[in-house]
C-alpha atoms as a PDB file:
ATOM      1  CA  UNK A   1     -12.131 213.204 131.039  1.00  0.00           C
ATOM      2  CA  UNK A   2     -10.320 210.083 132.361  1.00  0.00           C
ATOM      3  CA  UNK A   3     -12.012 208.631 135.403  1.00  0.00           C
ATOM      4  CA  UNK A   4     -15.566 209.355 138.036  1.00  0.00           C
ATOM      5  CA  UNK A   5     -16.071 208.049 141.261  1.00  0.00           C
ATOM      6  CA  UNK A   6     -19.894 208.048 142.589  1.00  0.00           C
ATOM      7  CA  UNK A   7     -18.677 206.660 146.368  1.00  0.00           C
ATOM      8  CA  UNK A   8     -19.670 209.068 148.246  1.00  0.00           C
ATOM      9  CA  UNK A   9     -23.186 210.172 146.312  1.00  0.00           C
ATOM     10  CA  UNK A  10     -24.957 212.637 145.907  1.00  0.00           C
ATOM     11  CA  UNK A  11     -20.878 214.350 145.913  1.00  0.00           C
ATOM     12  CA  UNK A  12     -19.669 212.931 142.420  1.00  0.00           C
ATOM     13  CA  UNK A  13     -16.229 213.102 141.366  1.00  0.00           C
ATOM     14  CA  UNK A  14     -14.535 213.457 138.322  1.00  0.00           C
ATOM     15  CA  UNK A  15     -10.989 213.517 136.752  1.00  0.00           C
ATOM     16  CA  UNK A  16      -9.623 215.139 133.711  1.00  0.00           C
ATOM     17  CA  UNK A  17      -6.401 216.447 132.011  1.00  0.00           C
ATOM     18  CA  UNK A  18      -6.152 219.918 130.272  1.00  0.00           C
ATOM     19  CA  UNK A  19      -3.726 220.184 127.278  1.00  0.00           C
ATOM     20  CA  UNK A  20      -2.846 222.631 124.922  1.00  0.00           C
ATOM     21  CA  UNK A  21      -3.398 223.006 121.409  1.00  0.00           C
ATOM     22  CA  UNK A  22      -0.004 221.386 120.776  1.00  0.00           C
ATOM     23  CA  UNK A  23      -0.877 218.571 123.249  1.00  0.00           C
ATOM     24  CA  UNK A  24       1.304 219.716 126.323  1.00  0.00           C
ATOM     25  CA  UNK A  25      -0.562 219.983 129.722  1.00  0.00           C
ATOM     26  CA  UNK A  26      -2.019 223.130 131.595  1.00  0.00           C
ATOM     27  CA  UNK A  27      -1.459 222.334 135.368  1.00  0.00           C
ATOM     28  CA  UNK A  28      -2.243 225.799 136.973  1.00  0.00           C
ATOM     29  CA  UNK A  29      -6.022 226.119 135.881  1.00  0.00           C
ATOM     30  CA  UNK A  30      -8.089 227.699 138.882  1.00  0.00           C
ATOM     31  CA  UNK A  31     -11.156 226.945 140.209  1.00  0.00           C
ATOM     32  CA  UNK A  32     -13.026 229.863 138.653  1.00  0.00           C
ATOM     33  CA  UNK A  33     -11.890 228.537 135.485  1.00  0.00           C
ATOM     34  CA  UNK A  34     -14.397 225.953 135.368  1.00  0.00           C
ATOM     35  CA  UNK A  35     -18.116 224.872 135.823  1.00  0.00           C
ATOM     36  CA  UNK A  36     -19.724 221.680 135.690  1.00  0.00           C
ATOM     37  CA  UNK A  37     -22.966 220.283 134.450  1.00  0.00           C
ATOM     38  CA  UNK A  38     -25.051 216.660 134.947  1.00  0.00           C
ATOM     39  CA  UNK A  39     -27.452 216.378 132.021  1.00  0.00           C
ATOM     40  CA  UNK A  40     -27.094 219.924 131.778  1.00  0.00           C
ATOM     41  CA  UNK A  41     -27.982 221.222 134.617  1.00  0.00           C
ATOM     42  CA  UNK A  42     -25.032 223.492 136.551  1.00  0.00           C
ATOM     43  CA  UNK A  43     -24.121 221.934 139.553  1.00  0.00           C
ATOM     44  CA  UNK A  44     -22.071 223.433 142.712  1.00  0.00           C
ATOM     45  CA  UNK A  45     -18.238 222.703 142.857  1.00  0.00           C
ATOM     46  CA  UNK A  46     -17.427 221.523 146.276  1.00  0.00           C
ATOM     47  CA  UNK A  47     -13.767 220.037 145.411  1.00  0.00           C
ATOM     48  CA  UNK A  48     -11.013 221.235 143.119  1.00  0.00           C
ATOM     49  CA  UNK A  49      -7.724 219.941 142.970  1.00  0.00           C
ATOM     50  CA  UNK A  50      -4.984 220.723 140.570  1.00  0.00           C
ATOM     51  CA  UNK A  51      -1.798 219.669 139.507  1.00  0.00           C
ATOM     52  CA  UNK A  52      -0.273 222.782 140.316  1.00  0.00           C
ATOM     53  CA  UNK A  53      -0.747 222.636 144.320  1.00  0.00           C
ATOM     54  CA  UNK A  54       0.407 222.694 147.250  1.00  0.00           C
ATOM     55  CA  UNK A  55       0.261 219.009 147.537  1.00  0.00           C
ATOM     56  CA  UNK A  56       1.039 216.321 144.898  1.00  0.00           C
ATOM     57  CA  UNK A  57      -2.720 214.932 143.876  1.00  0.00           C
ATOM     58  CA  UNK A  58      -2.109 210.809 145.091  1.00  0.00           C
ATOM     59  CA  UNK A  59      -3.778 208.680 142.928  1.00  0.00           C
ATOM     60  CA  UNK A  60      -4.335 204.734 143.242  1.00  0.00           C
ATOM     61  CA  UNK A  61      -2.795 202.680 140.415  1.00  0.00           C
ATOM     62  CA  UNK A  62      -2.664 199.045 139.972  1.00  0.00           C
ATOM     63  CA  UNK A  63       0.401 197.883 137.496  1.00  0.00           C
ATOM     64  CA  UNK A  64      -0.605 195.000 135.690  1.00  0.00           C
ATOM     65  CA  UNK A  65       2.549 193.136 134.550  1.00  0.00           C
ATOM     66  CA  UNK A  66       3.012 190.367 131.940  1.00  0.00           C
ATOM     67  CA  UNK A  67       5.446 187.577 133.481  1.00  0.00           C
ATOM     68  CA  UNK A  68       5.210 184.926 130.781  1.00  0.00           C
ATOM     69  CA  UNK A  69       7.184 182.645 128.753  1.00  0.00           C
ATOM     70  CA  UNK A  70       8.018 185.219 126.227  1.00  0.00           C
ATOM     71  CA  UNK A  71       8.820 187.897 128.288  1.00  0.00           C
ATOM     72  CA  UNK A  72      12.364 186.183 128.476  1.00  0.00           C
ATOM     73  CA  UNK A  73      13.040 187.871 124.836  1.00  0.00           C
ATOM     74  CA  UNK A  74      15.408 190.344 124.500  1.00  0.00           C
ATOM     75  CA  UNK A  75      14.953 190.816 128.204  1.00  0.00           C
ATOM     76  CA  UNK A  76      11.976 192.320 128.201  1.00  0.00           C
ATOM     77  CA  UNK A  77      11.283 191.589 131.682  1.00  0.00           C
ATOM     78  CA  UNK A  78      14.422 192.828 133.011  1.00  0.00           C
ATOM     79  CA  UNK A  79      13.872 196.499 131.175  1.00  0.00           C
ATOM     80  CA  UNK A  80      10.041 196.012 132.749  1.00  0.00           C
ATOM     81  CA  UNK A  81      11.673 196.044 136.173  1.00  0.00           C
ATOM     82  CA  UNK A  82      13.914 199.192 135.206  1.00  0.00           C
ATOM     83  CA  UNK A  83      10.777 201.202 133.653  1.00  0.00           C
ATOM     84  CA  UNK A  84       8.619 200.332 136.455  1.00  0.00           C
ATOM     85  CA  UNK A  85      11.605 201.683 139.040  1.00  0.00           C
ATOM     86  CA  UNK A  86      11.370 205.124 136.743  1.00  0.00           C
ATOM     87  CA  UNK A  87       7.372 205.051 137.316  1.00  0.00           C
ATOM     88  CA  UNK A  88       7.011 204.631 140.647  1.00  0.00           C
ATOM     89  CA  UNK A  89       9.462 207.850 141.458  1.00  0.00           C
ATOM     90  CA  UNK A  90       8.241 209.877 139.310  1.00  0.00           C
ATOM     91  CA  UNK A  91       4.123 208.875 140.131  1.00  0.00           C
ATOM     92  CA  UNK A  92       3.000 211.638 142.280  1.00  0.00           C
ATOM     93  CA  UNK A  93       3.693 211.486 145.864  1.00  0.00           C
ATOM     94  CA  UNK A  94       1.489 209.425 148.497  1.00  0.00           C
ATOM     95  CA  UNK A  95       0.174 207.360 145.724  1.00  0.00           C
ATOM     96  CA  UNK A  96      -0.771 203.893 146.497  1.00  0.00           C
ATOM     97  CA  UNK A  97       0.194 200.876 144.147  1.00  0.00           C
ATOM     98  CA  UNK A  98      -0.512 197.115 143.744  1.00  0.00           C
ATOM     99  CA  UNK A  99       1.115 194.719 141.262  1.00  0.00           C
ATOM    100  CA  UNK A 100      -1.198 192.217 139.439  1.00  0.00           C
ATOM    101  CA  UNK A 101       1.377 189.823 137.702  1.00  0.00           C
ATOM    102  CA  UNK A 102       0.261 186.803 135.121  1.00  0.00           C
ATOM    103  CA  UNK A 103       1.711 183.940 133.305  1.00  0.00           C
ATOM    104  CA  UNK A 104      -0.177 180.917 133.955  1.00  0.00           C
ATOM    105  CA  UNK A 105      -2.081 182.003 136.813  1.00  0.00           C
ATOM    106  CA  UNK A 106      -2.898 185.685 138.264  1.00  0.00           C
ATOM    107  CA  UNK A 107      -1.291 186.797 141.160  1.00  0.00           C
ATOM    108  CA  UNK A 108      -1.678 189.970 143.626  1.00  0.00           C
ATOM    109  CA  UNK A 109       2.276 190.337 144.118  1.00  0.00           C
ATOM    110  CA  UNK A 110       2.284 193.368 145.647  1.00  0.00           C
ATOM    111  CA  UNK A 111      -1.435 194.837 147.920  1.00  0.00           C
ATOM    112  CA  UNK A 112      -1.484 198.025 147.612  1.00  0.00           C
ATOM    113  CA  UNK A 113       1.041 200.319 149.481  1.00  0.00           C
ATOM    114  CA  UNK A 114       3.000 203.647 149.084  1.00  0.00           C
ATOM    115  CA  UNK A 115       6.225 202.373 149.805  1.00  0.00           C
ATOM    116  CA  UNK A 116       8.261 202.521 147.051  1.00  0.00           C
ATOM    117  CA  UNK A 117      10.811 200.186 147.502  1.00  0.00           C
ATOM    118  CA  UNK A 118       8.002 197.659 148.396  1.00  0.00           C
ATOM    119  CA  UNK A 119       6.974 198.016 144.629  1.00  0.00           C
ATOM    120  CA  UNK A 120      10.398 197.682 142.968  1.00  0.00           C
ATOM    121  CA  UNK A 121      11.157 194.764 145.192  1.00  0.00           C
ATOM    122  CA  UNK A 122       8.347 193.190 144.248  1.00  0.00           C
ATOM    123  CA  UNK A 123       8.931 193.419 140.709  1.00  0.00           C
ATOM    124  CA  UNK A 124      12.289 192.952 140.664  1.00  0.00           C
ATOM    125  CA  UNK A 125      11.527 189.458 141.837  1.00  0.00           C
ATOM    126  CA  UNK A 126       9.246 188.451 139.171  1.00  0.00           C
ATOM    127  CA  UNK A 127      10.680 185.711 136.952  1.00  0.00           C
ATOM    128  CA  UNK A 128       9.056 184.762 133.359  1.00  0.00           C
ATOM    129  CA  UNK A 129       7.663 182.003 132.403  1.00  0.00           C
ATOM    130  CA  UNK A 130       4.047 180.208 131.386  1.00  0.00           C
ATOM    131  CA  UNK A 131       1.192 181.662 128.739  1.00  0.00           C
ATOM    132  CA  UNK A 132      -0.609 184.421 129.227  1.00  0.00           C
ATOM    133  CA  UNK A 133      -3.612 185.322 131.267  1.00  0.00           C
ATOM    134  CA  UNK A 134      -3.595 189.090 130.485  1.00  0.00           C
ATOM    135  CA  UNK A 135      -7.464 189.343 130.311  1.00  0.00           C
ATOM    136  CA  UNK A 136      -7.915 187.823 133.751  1.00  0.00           C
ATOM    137  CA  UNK A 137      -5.055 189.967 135.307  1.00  0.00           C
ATOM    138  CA  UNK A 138      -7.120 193.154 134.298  1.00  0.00           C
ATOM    139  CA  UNK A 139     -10.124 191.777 135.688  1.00  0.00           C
ATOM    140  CA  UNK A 140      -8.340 191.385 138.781  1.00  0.00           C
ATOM    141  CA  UNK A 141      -7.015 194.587 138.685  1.00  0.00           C
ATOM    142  CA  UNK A 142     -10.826 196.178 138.063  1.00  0.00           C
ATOM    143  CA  UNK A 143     -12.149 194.415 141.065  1.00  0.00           C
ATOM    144  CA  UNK A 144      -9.069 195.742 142.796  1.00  0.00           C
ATOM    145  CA  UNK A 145      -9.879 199.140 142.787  1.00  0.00           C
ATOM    146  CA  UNK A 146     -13.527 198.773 142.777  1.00  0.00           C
ATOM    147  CA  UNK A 147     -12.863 199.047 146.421  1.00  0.00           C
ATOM    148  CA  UNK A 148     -10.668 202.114 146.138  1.00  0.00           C
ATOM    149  CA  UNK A 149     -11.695 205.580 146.423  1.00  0.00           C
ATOM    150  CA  UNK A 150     -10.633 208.976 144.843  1.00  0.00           C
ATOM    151  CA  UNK A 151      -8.150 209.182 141.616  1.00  0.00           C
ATOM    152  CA  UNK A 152      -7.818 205.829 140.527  1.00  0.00           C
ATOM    153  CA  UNK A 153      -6.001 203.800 137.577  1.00  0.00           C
ATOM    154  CA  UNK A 154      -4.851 200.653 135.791  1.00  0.00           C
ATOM    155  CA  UNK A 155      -1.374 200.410 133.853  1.00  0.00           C
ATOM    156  CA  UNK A 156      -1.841 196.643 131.994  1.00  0.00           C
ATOM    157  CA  UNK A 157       1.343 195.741 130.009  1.00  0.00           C
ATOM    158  CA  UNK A 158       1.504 192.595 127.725  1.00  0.00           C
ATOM    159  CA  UNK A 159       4.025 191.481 124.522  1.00  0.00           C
ATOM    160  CA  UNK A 160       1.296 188.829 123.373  1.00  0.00           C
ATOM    161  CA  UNK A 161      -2.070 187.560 122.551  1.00  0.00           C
ATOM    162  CA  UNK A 162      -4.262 186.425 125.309  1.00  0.00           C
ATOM    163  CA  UNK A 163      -4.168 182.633 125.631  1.00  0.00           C
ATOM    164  CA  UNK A 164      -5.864 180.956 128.834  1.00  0.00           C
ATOM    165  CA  UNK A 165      -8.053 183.608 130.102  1.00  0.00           C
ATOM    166  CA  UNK A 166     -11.382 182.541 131.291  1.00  0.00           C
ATOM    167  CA  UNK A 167     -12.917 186.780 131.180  1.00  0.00           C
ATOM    168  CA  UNK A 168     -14.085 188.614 127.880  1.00  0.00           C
ATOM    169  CA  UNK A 169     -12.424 191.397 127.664  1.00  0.00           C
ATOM    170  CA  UNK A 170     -15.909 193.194 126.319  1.00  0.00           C
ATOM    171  CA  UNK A 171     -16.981 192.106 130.220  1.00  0.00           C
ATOM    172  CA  UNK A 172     -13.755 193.704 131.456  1.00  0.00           C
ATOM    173  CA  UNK A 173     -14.220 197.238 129.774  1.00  0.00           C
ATOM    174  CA  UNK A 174     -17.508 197.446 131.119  1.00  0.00           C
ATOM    175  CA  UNK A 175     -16.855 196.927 134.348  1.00  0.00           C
ATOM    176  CA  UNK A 176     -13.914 199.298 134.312  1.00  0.00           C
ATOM    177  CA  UNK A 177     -16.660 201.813 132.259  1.00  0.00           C
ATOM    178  CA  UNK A 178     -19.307 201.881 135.044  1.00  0.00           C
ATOM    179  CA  UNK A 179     -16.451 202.282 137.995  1.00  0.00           C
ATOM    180  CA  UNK A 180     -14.916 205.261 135.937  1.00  0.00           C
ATOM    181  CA  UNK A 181     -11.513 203.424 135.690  1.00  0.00           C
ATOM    182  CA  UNK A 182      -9.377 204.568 133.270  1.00  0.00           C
ATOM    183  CA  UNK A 183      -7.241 201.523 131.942  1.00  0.00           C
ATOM    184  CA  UNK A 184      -3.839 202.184 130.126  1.00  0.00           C
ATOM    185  CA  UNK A 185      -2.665 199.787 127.852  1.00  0.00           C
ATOM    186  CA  UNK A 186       1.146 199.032 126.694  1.00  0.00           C
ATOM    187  CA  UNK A 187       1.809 196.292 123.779  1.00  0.00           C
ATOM    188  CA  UNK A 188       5.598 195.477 124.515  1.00  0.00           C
ATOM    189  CA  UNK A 189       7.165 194.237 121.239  1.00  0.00           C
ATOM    190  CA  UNK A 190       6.106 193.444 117.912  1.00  0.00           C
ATOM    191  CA  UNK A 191       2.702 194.415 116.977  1.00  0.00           C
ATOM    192  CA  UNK A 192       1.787 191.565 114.628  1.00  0.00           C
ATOM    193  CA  UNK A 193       2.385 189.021 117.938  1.00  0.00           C
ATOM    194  CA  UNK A 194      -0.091 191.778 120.111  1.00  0.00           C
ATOM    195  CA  UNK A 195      -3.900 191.911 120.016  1.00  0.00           C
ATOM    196  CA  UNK A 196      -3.160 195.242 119.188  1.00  0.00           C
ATOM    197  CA  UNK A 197      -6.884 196.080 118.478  1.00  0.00           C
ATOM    198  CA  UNK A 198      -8.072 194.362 121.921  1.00  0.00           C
ATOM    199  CA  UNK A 199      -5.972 196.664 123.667  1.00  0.00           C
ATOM    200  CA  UNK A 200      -6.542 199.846 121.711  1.00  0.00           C
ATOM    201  CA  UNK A 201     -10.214 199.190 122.329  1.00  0.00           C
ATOM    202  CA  UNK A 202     -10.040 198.507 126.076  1.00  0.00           C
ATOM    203  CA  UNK A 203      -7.871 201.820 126.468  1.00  0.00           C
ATOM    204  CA  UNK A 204     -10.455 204.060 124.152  1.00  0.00           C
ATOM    205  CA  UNK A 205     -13.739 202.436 125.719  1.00  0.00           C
ATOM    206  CA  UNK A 206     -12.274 203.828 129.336  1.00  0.00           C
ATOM    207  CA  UNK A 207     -11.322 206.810 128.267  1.00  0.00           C
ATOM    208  CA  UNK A 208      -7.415 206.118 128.283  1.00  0.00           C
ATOM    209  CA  UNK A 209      -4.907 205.718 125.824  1.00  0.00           C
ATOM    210  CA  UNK A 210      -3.031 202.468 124.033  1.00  0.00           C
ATOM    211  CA  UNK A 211       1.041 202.704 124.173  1.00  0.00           C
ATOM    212  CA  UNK A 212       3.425 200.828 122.118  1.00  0.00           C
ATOM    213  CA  UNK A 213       6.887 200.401 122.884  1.00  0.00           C
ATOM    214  CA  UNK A 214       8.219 198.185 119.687  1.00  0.00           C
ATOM    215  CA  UNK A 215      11.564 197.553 122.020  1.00  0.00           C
ATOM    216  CA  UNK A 216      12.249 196.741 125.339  1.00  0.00           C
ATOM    217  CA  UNK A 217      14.594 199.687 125.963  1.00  0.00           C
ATOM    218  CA  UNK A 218      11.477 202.023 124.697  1.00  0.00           C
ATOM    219  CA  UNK A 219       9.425 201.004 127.618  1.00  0.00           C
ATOM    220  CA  UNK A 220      11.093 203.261 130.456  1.00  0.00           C
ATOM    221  CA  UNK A 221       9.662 206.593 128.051  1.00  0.00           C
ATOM    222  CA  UNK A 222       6.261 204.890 127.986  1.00  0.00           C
ATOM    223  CA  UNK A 223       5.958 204.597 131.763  1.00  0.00           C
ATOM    224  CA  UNK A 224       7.611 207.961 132.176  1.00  0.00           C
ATOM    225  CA  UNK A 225       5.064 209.530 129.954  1.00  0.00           C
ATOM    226  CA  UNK A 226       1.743 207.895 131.638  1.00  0.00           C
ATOM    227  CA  UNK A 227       3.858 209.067 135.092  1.00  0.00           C
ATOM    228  CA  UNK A 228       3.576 212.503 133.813  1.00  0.00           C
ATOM    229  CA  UNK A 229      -0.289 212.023 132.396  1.00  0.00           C
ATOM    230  CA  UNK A 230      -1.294 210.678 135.363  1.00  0.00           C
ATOM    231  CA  UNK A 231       0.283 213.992 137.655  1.00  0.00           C
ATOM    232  CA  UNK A 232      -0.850 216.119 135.204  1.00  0.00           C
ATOM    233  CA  UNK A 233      -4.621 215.141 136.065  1.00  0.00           C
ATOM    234  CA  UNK A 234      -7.407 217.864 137.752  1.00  0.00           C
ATOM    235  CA  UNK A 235      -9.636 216.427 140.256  1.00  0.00           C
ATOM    236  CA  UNK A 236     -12.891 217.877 141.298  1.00  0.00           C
ATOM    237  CA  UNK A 237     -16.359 216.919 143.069  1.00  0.00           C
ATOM    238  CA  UNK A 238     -19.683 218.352 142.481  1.00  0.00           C
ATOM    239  CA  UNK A 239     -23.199 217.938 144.314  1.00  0.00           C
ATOM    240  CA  UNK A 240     -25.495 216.056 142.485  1.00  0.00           C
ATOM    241  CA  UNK A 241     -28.763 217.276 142.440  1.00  0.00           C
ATOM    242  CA  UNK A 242     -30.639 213.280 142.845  1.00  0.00           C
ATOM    243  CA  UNK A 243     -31.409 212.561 146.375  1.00  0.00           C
ATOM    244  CA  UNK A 244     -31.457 208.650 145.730  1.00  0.00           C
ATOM    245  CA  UNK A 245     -29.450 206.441 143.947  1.00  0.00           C
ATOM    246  CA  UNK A 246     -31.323 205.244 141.072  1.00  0.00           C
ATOM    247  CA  UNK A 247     -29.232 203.033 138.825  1.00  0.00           C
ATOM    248  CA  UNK A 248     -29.333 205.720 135.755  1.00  0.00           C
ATOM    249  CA  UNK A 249     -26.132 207.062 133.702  1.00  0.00           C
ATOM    250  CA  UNK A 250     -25.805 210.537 133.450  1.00  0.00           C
ATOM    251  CA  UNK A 251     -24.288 212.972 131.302  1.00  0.00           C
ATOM    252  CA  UNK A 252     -21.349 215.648 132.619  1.00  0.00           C
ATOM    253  CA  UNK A 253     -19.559 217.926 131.242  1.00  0.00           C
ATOM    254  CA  UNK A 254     -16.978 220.183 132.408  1.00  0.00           C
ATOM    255  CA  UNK A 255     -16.145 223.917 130.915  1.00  0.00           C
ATOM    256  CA  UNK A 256     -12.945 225.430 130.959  1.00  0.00           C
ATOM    257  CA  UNK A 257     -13.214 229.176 130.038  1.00  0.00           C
ATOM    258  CA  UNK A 258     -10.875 229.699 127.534  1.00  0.00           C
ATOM    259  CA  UNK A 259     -12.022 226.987 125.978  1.00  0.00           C
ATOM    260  CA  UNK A 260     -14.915 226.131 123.201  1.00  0.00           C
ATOM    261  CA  UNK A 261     -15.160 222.612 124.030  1.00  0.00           C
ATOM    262  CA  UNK A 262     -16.447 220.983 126.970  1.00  0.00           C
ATOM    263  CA  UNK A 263     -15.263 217.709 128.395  1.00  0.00           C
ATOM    264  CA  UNK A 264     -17.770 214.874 128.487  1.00  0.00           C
ATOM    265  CA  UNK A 265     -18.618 211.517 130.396  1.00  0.00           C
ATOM    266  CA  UNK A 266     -21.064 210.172 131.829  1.00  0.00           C
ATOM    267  CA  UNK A 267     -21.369 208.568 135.799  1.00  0.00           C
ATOM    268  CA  UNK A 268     -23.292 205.296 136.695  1.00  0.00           C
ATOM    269  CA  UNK A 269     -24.920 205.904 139.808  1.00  0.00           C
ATOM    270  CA  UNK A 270     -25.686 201.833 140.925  1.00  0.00           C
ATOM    271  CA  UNK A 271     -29.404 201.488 142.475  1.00  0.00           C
ATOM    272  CA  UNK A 272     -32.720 201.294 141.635  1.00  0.00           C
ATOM    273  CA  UNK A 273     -33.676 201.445 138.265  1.00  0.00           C
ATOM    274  CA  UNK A 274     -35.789 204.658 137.603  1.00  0.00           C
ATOM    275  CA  UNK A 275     -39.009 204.305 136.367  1.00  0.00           C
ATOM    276  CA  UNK A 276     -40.025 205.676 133.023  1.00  0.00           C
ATOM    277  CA  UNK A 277     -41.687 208.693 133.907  1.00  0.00           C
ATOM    278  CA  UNK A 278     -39.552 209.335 136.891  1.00  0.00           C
ATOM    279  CA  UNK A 279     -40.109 208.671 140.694  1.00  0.00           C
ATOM    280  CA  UNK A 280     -43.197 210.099 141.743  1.00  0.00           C
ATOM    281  CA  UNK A 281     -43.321 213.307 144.263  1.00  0.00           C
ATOM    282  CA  UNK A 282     -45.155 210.640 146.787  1.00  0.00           C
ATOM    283  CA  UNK A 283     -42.573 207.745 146.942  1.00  0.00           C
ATOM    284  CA  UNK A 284     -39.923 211.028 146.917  1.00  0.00           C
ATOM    285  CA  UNK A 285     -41.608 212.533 150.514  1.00  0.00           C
ATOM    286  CA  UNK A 286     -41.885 208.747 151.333  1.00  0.00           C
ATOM    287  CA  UNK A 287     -38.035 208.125 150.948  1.00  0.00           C
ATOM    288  CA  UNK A 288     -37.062 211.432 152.346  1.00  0.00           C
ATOM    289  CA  UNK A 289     -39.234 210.254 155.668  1.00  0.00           C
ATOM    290  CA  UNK A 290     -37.950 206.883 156.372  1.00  0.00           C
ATOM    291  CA  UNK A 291     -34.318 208.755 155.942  1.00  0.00           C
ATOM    292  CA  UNK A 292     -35.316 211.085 158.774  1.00  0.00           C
ATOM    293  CA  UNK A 293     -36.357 208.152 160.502  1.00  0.00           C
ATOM    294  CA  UNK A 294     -33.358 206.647 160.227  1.00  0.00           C
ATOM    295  CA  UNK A 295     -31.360 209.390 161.138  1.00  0.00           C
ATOM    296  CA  UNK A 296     -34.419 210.329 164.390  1.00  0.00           C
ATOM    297  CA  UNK A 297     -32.082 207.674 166.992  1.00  0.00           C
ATOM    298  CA  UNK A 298     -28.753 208.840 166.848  1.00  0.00           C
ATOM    299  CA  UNK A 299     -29.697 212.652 167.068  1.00  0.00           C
ATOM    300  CA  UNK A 300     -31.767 211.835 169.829  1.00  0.00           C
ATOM    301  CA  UNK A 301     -29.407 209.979 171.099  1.00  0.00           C
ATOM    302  CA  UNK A 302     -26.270 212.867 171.190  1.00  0.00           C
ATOM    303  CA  UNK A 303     -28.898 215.432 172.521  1.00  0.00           C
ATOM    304  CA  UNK A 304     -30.459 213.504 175.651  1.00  0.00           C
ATOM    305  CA  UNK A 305     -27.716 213.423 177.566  1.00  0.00           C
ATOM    306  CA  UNK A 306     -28.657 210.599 178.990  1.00  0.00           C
ATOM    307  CA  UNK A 307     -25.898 208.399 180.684  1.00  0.00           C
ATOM    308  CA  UNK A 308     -25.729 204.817 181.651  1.00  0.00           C
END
């Protein structure tokens, strides 16, 4: 399971990958194949998307890239540019990307677009120099796509320790944890100069994965490979069975026949906080009327034909 989205509630969505004993990647699972439950209840699939389509599965990424002083060693920067050139063609199509870059300061280089060229260009022009701010760059990048809907995820690259950042990274990962963001880390460089644990936790707490690439000319493979992860990926959305949002975290799992295991997670759904022994069936039919109230204008409204 790498990433939920609860936008459009009570229709939840999740993300996951499928691999093989030996770690490659099933991309032609069907529908049929699967079932889905929230705190083990089966709910109705209403979505399913998989890799194996007719359409590429777009997904919105935000590449966090380290621009400081030290990225001037054995031109790391300059093989960053080349990797990220590999990434964004092989990224699957109609994918929308933003650059977050940080030395001294954070900076949105690039909003988000689909135009490739925009994103190498963008990159291409970074120059290094400055400490590092990588904890505030992934912040950024968090509140980025907090805005975002669908398939969504961060790619945060530094070679060194965190220096002048003003965020906890503990704040960071749970933000990124409630929104369902799956953040990808890559240490660039050698590990005893990297807060290697920092970013092995921040990729494991949202369910992603920490990559090292000990030299710059291993870094194209590393971007190559999360390309591939990330258009390997199976969307689907499912109906919830709450009627109001109610600030609780609940438990999902999705079954894949063949298999004996069942993906887990769990989706924040923002909102009041439910009470202890659940809303009662009066403030339910209470809710549910001031909704049809709501809703009483604007049908009125289509069906009167009444004209100006």
């Amino acid at each position: 399971m790498t990433g939920t989205s609860q936008d459009d509630f009570p229709r939840i969505g999740v993300q996951f990958e499928l691999r093989r004993e030996d770690g490659t990647f099933v991309r032609d699972a069907k529908r049929e194949d699967f079932r889905v439950t929230e705190e083990g209840s089966e709910r109705p699939i209403l979505e399913f998307q998989a890799p194996v389509a007719t359409e590429e599965v777009p997904t919105t990424i935000v590449l966090v890239v380290d621009r400081s002083g030290s990225m001037n060693v054995e031109e790391r920067l300059e093989s960053l540019k080349g990797a990220v050139a590999r990434f964004v063609e092989r990224m699957p199509r109609g994918s929308k990307v933003a650059v977050v870059s940080f030395s001294a300061q954070v900076e949105l280089a690039q909003p988000f677009t689909t135009d490739r060229r925009k994103i190498r260009a963008t990159v291409d022009e970074l120059f290094a120099d400055g400490p590092t701010r990588f904890h505030d760059a992934v912040a950024e990048a968090v509140d980025l796509l907090a805005k975002q809907r669908g398939r969504r995820a961060i790619i945060a690259l530094t070679d060194g320790q965190d220096t002048h950042s003003t965020t906890a990274l503990e704040d960071v990962a749970a933000r990124a944890r409630e929104l369902g963001l799956p953040i990808y880390t890559l240490g660039l460089g050698d590990e005893r100069e990297i807060a290697v644990a920092e970013l092995k936790a921040l990729a494991r707490a949202t369910r992603a994965e920490y990559y090292p690439a000990r030299k710059s000319e291993e870094l194209r493979k590393v971007y190559e490979a999360i390309a591939e992860r990330i258009g390997a990926g199976y969307s689907l959305a499912y109906q919830s069975d709450r009627r109001i949002p109610d600030g609780t975290l609940r438990p999902v799992e999705v079954f894949y026949k063949p298999s004996r295991k069942a993906g887990t997670t769990a989706v924040f759904i923002p909102g009041m906080v439910v009470p202890a022994g659940g809303w009662s069936p009066l403030f339910l039919a209470l809710a549910a009327g001031l909704a049809a109230l709501a809703a009483l204008p604007s049908r009125l409204g289509r069906g009167s034909g009444v004209r100006s």
